[in-house]
Protein backbone atom coordinates (compact mmCIF):
# COMPACT_ATOMS: atom_id res chain seq x y z
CA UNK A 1 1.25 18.81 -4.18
CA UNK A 2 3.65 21.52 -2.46
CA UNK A 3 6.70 21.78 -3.33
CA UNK A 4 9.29 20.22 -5.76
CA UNK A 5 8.67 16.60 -6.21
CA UNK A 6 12.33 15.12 -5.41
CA UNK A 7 11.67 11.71 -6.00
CA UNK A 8 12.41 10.28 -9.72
CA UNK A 9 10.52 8.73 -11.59
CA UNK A 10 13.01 5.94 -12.25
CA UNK A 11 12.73 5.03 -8.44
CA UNK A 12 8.30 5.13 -8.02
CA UNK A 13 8.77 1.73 -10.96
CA UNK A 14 5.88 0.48 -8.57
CA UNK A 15 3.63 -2.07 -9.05
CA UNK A 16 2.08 -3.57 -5.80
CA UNK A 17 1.73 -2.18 -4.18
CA UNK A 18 6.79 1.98 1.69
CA UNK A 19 13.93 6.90 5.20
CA UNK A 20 14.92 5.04 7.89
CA UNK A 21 15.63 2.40 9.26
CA UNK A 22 16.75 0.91 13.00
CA UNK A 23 20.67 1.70 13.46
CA UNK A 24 22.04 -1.88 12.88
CA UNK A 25 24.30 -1.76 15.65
CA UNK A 26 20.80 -1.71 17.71
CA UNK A 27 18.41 -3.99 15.39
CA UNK A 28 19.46 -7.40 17.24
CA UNK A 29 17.59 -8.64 20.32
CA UNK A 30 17.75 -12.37 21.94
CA UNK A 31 14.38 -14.78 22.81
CA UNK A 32 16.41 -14.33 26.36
CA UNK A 33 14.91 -11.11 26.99
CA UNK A 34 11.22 -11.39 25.66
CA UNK A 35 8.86 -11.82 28.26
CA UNK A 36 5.24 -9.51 29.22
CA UNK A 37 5.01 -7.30 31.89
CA UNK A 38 2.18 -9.64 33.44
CA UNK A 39 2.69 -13.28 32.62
CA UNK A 40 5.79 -15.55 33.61
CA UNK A 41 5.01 -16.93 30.09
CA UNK A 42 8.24 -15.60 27.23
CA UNK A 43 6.31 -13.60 24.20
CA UNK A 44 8.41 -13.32 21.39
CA UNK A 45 9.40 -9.19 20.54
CA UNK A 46 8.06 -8.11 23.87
CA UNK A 47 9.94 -6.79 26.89
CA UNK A 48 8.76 -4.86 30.20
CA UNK A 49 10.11 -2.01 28.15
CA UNK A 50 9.74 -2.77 24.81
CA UNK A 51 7.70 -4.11 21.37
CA UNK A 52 9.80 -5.47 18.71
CA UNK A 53 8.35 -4.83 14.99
CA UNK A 54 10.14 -6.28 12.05
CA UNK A 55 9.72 -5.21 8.12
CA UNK A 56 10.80 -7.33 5.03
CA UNK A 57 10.83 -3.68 2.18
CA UNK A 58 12.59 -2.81 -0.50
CA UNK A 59 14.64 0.01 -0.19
CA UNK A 60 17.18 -0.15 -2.67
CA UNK A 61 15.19 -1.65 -5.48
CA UNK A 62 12.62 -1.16 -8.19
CA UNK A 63 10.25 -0.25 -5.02
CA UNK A 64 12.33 1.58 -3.04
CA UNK A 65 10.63 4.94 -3.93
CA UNK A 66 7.17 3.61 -2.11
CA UNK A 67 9.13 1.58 0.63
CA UNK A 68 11.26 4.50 2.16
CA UNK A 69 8.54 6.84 2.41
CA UNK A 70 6.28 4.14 3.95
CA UNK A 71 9.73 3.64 6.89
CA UNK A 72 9.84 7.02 6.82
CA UNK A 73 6.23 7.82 7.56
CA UNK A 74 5.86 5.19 10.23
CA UNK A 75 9.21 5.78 12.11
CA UNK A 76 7.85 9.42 12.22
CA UNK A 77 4.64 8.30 13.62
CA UNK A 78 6.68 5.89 16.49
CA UNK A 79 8.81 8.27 17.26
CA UNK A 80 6.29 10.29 18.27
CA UNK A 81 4.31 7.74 20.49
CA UNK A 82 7.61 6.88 21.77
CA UNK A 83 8.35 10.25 23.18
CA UNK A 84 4.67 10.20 24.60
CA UNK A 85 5.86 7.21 26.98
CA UNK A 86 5.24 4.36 24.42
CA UNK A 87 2.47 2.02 24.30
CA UNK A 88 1.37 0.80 27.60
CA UNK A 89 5.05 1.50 28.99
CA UNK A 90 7.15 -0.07 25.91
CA UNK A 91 8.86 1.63 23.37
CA UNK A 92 8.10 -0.03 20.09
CA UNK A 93 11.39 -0.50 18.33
CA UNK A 94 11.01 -1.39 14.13
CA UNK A 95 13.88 -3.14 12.43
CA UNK A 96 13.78 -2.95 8.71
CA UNK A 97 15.45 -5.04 6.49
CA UNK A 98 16.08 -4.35 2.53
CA UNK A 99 15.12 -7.13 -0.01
CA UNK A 100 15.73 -4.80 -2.54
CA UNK A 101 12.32 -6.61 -4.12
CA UNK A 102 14.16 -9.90 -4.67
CA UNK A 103 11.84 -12.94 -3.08
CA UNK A 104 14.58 -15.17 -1.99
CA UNK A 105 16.10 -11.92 -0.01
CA UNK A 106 12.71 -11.31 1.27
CA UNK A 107 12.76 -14.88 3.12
CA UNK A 108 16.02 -14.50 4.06
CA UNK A 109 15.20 -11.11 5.89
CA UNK A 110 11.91 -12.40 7.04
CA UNK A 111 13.68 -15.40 8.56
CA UNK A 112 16.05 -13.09 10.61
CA UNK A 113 13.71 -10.84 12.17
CA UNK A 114 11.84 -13.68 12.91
CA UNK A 115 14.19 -16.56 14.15
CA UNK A 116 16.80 -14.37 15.37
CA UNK A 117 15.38 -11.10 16.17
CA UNK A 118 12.32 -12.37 17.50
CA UNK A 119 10.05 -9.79 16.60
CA UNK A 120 6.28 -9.74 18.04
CA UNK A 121 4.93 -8.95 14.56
CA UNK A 122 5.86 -8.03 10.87
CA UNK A 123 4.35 -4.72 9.94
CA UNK A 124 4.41 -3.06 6.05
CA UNK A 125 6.63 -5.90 4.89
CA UNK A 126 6.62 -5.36 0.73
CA UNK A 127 5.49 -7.23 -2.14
CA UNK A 128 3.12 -10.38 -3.22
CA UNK A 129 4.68 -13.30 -3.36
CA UNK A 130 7.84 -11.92 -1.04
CA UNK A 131 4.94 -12.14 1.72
CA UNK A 132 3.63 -15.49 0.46
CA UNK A 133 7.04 -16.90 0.98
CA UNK A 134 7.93 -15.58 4.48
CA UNK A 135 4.49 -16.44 6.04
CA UNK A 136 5.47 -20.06 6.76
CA UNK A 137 8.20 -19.00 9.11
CA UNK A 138 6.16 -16.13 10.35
CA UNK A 139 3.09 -18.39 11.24
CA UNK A 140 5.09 -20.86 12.49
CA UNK A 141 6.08 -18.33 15.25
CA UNK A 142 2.81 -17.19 15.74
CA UNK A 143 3.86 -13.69 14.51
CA UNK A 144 0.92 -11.35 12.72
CA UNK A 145 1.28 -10.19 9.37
CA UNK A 146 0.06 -6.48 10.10
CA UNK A 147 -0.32 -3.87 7.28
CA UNK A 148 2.01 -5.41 4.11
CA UNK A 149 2.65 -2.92 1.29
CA UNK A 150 0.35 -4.74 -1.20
CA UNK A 151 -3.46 -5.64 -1.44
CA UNK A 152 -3.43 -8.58 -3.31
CA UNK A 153 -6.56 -11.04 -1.97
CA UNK A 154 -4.29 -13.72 -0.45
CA UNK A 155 -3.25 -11.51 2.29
CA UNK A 156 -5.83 -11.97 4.01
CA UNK A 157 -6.17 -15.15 6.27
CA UNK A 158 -4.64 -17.36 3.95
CA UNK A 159 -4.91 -20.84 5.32
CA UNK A 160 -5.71 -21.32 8.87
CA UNK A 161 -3.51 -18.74 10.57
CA UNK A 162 -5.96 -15.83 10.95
CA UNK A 163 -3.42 -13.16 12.32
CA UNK A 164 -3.28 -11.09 9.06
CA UNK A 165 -4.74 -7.05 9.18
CA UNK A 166 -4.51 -5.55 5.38
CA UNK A 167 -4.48 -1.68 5.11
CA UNK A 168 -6.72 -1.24 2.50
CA UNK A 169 -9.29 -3.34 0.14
CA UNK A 170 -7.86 -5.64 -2.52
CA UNK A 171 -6.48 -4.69 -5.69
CA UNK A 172 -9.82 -6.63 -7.38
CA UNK A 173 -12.40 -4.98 -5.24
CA UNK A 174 -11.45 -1.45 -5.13
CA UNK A 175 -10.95 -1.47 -9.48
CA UNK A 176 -13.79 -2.86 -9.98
CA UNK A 177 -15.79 -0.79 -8.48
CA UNK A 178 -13.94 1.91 -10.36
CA UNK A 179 -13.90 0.48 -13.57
CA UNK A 180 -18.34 -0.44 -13.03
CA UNK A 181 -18.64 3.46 -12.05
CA UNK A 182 -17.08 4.61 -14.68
CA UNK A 183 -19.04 1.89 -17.05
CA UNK A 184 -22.29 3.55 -15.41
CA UNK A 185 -21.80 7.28 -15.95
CA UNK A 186 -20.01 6.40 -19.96
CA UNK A 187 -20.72 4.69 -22.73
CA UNK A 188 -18.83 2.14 -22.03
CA UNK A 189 -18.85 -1.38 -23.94
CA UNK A 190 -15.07 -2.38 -24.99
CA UNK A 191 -13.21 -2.72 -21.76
CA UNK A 192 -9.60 -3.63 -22.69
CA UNK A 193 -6.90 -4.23 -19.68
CA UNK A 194 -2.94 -3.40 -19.94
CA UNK A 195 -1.56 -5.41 -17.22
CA UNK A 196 1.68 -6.78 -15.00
CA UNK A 197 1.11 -11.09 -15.03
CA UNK A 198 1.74 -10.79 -11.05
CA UNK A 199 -0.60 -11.36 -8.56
CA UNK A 200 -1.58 -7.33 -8.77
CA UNK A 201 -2.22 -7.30 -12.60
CA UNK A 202 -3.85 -10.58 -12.62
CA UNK A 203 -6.65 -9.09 -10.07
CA UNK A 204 -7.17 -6.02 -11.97
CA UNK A 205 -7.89 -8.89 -15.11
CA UNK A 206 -10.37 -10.76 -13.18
CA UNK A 207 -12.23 -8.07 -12.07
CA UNK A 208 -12.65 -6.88 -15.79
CA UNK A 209 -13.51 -10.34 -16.89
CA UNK A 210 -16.09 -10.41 -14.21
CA UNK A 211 -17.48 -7.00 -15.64
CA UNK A 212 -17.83 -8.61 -18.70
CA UNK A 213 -19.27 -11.62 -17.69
CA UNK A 214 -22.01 -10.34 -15.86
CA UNK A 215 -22.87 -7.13 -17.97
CA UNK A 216 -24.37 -7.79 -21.06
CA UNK A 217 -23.65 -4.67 -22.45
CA UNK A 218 -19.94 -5.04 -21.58
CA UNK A 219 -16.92 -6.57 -23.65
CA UNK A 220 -13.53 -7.55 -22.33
CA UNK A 221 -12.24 -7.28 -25.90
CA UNK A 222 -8.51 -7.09 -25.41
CA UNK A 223 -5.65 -8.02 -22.30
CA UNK A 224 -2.55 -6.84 -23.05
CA UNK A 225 0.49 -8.47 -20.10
CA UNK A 226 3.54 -6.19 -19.73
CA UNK A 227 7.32 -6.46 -18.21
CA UNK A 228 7.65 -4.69 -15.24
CA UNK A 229 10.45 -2.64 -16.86
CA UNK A 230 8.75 -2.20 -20.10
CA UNK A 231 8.37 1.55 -20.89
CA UNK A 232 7.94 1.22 -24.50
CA UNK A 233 3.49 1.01 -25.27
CA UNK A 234 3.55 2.22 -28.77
CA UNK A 235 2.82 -0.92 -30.49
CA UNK A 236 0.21 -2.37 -27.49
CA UNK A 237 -1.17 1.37 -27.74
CA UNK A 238 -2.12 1.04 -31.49
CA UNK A 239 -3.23 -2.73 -31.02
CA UNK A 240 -6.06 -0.89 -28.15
CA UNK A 241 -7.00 1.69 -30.55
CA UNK A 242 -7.66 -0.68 -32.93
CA UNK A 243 -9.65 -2.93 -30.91
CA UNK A 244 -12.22 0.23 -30.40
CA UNK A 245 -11.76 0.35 -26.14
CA UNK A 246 -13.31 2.51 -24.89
CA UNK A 247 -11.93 2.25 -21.36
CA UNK A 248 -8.45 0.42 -20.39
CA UNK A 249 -7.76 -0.74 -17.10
CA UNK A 250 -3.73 -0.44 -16.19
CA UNK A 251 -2.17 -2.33 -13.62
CA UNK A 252 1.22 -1.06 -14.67
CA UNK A 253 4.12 0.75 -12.75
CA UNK A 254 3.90 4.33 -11.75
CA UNK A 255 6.06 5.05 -14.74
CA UNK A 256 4.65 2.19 -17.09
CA UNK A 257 0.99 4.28 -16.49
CA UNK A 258 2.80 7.52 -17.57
CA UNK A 259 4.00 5.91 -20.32
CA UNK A 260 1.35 4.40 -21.45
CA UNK A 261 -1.45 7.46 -21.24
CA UNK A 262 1.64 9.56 -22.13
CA UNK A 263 1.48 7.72 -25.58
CA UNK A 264 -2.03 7.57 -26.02
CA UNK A 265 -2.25 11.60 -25.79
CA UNK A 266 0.64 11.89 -28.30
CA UNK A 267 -1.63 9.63 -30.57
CA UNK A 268 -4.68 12.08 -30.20
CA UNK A 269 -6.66 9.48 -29.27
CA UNK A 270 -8.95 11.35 -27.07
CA UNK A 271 -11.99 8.83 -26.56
CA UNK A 272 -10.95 6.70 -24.22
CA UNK A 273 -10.78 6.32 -20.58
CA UNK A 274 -7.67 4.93 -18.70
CA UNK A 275 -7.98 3.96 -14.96
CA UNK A 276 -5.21 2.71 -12.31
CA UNK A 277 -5.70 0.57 -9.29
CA UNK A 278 -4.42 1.82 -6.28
CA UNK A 279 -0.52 1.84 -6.84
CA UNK A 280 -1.26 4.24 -9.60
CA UNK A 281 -2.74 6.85 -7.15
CA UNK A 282 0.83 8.52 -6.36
CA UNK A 283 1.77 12.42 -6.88
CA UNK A 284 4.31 11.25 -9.24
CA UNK A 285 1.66 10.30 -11.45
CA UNK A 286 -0.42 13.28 -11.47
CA UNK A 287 2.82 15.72 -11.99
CA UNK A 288 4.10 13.71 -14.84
CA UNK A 289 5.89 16.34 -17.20
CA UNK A 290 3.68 18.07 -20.14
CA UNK A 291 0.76 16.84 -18.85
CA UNK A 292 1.34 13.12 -19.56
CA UNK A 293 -0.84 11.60 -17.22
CA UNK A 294 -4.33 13.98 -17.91
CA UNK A 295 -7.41 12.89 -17.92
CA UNK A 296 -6.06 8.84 -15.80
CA UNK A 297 -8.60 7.79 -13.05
CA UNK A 298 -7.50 5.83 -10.20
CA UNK A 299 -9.06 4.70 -6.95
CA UNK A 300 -7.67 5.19 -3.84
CA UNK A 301 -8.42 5.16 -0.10
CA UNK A 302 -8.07 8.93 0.79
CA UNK A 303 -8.34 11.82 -0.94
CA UNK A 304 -5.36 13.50 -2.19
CA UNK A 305 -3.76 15.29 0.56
CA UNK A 306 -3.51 18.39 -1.18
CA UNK A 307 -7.07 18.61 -0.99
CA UNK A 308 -6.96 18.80 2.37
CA UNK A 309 -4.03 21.61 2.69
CA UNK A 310 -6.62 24.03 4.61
CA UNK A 311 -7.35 21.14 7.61
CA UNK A 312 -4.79 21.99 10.49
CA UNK A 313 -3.81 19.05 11.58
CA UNK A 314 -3.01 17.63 7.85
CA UNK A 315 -0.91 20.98 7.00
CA UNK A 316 1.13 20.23 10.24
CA UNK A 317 1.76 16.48 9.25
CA UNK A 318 3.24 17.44 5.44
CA UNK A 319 4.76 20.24 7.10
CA UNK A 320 6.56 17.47 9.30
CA UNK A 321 7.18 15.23 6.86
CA UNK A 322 8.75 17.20 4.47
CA UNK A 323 11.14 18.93 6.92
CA UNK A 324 12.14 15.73 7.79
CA UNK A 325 12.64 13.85 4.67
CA UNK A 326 13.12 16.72 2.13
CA UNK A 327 10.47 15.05 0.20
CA UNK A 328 7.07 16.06 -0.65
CA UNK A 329 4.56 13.71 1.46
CA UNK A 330 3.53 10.22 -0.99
CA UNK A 331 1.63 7.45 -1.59
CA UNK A 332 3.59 5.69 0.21
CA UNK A 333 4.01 8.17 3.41
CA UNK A 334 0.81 8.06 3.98
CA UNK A 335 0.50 4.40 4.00
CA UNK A 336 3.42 4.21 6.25
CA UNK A 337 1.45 6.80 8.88
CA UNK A 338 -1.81 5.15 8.62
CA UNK A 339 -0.34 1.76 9.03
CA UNK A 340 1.97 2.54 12.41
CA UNK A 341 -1.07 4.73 14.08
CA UNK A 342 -3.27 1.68 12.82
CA UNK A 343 -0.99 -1.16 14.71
CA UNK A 344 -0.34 1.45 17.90
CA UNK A 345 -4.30 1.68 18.40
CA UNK A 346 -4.17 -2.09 18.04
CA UNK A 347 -0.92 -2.59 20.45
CA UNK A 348 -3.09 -0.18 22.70
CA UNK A 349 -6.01 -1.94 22.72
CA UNK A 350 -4.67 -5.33 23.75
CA UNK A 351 -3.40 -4.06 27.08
CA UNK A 352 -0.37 -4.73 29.22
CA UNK A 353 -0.57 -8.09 29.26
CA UNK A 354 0.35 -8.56 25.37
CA UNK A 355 0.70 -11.59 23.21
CA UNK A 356 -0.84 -12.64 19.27
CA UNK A 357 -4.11 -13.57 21.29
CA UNK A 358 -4.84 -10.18 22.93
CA UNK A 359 -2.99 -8.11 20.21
CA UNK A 360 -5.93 -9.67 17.83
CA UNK A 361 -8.78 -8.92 20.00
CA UNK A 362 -7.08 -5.37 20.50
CA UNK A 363 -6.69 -4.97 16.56
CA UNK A 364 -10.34 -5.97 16.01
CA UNK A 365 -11.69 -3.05 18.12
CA UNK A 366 -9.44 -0.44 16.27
CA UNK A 367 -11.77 2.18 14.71
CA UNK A 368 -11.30 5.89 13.92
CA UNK A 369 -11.77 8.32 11.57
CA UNK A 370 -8.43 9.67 10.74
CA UNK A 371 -7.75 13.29 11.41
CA UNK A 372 -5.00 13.73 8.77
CA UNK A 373 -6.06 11.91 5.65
CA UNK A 374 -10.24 11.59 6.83
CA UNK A 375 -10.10 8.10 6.25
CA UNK A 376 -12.61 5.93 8.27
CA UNK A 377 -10.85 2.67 9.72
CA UNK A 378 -12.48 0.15 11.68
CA UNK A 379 -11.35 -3.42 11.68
CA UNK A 380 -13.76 -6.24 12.94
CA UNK A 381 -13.08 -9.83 13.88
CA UNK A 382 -15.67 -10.25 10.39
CA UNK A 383 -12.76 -7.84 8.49
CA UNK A 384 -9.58 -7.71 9.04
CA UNK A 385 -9.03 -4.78 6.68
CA UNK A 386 -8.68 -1.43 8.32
CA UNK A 387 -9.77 1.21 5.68
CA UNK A 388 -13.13 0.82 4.27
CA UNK A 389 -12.95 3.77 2.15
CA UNK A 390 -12.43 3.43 -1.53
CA UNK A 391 -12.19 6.88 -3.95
CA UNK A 392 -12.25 7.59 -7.51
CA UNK A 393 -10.19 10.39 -8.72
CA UNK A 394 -8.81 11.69 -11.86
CA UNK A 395 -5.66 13.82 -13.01
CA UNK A 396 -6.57 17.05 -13.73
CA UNK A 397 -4.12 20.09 -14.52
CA UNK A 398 -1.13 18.21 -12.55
CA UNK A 399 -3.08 17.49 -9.77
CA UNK A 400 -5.25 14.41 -8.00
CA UNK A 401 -8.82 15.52 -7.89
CA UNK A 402 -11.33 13.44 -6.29
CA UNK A 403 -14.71 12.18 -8.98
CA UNK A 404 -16.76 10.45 -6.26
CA UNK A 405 -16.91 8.06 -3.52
CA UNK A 406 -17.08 4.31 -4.25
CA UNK A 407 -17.78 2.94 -0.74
């Protein structure tokens, strides 16, 4: 990536797995004011002039460094449409409010922008079980969970409520198809798992007892659960090496992965394979000082965007981004672009006369192949998941470089 990377380490702790935010003398609005352009019926978050997002992120905690660029690179994105007129004459407006990655904050947020901001629909809100929490108030208000910052399996029509759109594929299906490719092309028959005991380490688990379960040749001979804060492998290290893996699945944070190939190198133990679900895919990872990180695999749902330096319109974007932020473009960026141009296709689609009814028949016509980061999206009333694209890469010399494609 381009540039100095400005973001520590100590702020990309991320696991689930995105600066700005509304002014907060202007993130209030009434259930007075809401009402479409063509019905005499009230729709919460909309106006004749305006659509009313709402977020639930962490911006001042251990996730902050994914959920400011992911603000960040969808305020960039509605700023933009915004200056182009809006969508079908409203200006979409996007409070966020800071959780700082704490669950009862989360609900406490998510119950404001709800109940008293009245938003039409919560869009990259952060974190597992902070979105499992907030969906009862959010359902009961008939307001669409579009785009959270986290692919865990139950956030996707969970229950009855159907008005959930995920960015991405889950956590479980995109690592294991990395972890079976990798299986396929290596001799491959300890599998061994270093792993978070939240929703987004437990799928990476179950996916490699799956693997084992249904391949013969295949062992899951060692799981290994971490702290989030833990940053000390050593001892788990020598336990793997012991146990003869031969590839180790990490659902760990940005730094925990680091850490934890970091230590492995400075072991010399060279015959093994480590691979990271999605949340490990970050420039932070690849850039790790002396090296730390060679030789991880991750999967992702774009290729790294250096990669794609010589395309036009993706030079102009990190151009943008970074003259904006000071900060090279992330993970999390990305994410935040994708998602808003995702939702504004959606918003599009459903017309003038907008409510949860026509925004979901809108959303499950959205499909494009994205000029920036050439990811395919297309979400269908079958999947509500918007990119179908699933990557493996692998560090190599400080840099993201892309293996194959999964799906």
């Amino acid at each position: 990536m381009r540039g100095t990377f400005k973001t520590t380490l100590l702020a990309l702790t991320v696991t689930l797995g995105l600066v700005g935010c509304s002014d907060p003398e202007t993130t209030a609005t009434t259930g007075a004011d809401t009402a479409t352009a063509n019905s005499d019926i009230p729709v919460q978050g909309v106006t004749d002039t305006e659509i009313l997002l709402g977020s639930a992120n962490d911006l001042s905690g251990p996730f902050a460094g994914f959920g400011n660029p992911a603000v960040a690179g969808a305020n960039m994105y509605f700023d933009e449409v915004n200056a182009a007129g809006g969508v079908n004459g409203r200006m979409i407006r996007y409070i966020v409010e800071d959780h700082s990655y704490q669950v009862p904050k989360a609900v406490q947020a998510a119950n404001k922008l709800v109940s008293r901001d009245k938003v039409f629909a919560m869009l990259m809100s952060l974190g597992t079980p902070h979105n499992l929490a907030s969906f009862p108030i959010m359902d009961r208000a008939n307001v669409p969970s579009v785009m959270p910052l986290t692919f865990a399996r139950a956030m996707i029509k969970e229950g009855p409520f159907d008005r959930r759109y995920m960015s991405g594929s889950t956590y479980y299906d995109s690592i294991k198809l990395g972890m079976e490719n990798l299986i396929a092309q290596n001799d491959i028959n300890n599998l061994c798992v270093m792993y978070i005991p939240s929703d987004y380490g437990e799928e990476t688990n179950e996916a490699a007892k799956d693997i084992s379960d249904s391949n013969p040749n295949v062992t899951l001979v060692m799981a290994s659960s971490h702290r989030p804060d833990e940053t000390d492998f050593s001892g788990a290290m020598a336990k793997l090496r012991d146990s003869d893996c031969d590839l180790v699945a990490l659902s760990l944070t940005i730094r925990g992965a680091i850490t934890a190939v970091g230590t492995a190198n400075a072991m010399g133990w060279n015959d093994v394979k480590f691979i990271a679900p999605v949340t490990g895919f970050h420039p932070a990872v690849a850039e790790a000082p002396g090296g730390a990180s060679q030789g991880l695999y991750a999967v992702s749902y774009y290729n790294d965007l250096s990669l794609r330096e010589n395309e036009p319109a993706t030079k102009a974007w990190m151009d943008k981004y970074e003259n904006a932020t000071g900060e090279d473009v992330s993970a999390g960026a990305i994410l935040g672009y994708l998602s808003a141009k995702v939702t504004v296709e959606g918003l599009k689609a459903a017309g003038a006369d907008l409510n949860a009814d026509t925004f979901n028949t809108g959303m499950e016509t959205v499909s494009f192949v994205d000029d920036i980061t050439g990811s395919t999206v297309a979400i269908t009333p079958d999947s509500h998941v918007a990119i179908n694209d699933i990557y493996l890469s692998q560090v190599q010399n400080g840099q993201w470089k892309t293996v194959t494609q999964l799906k």
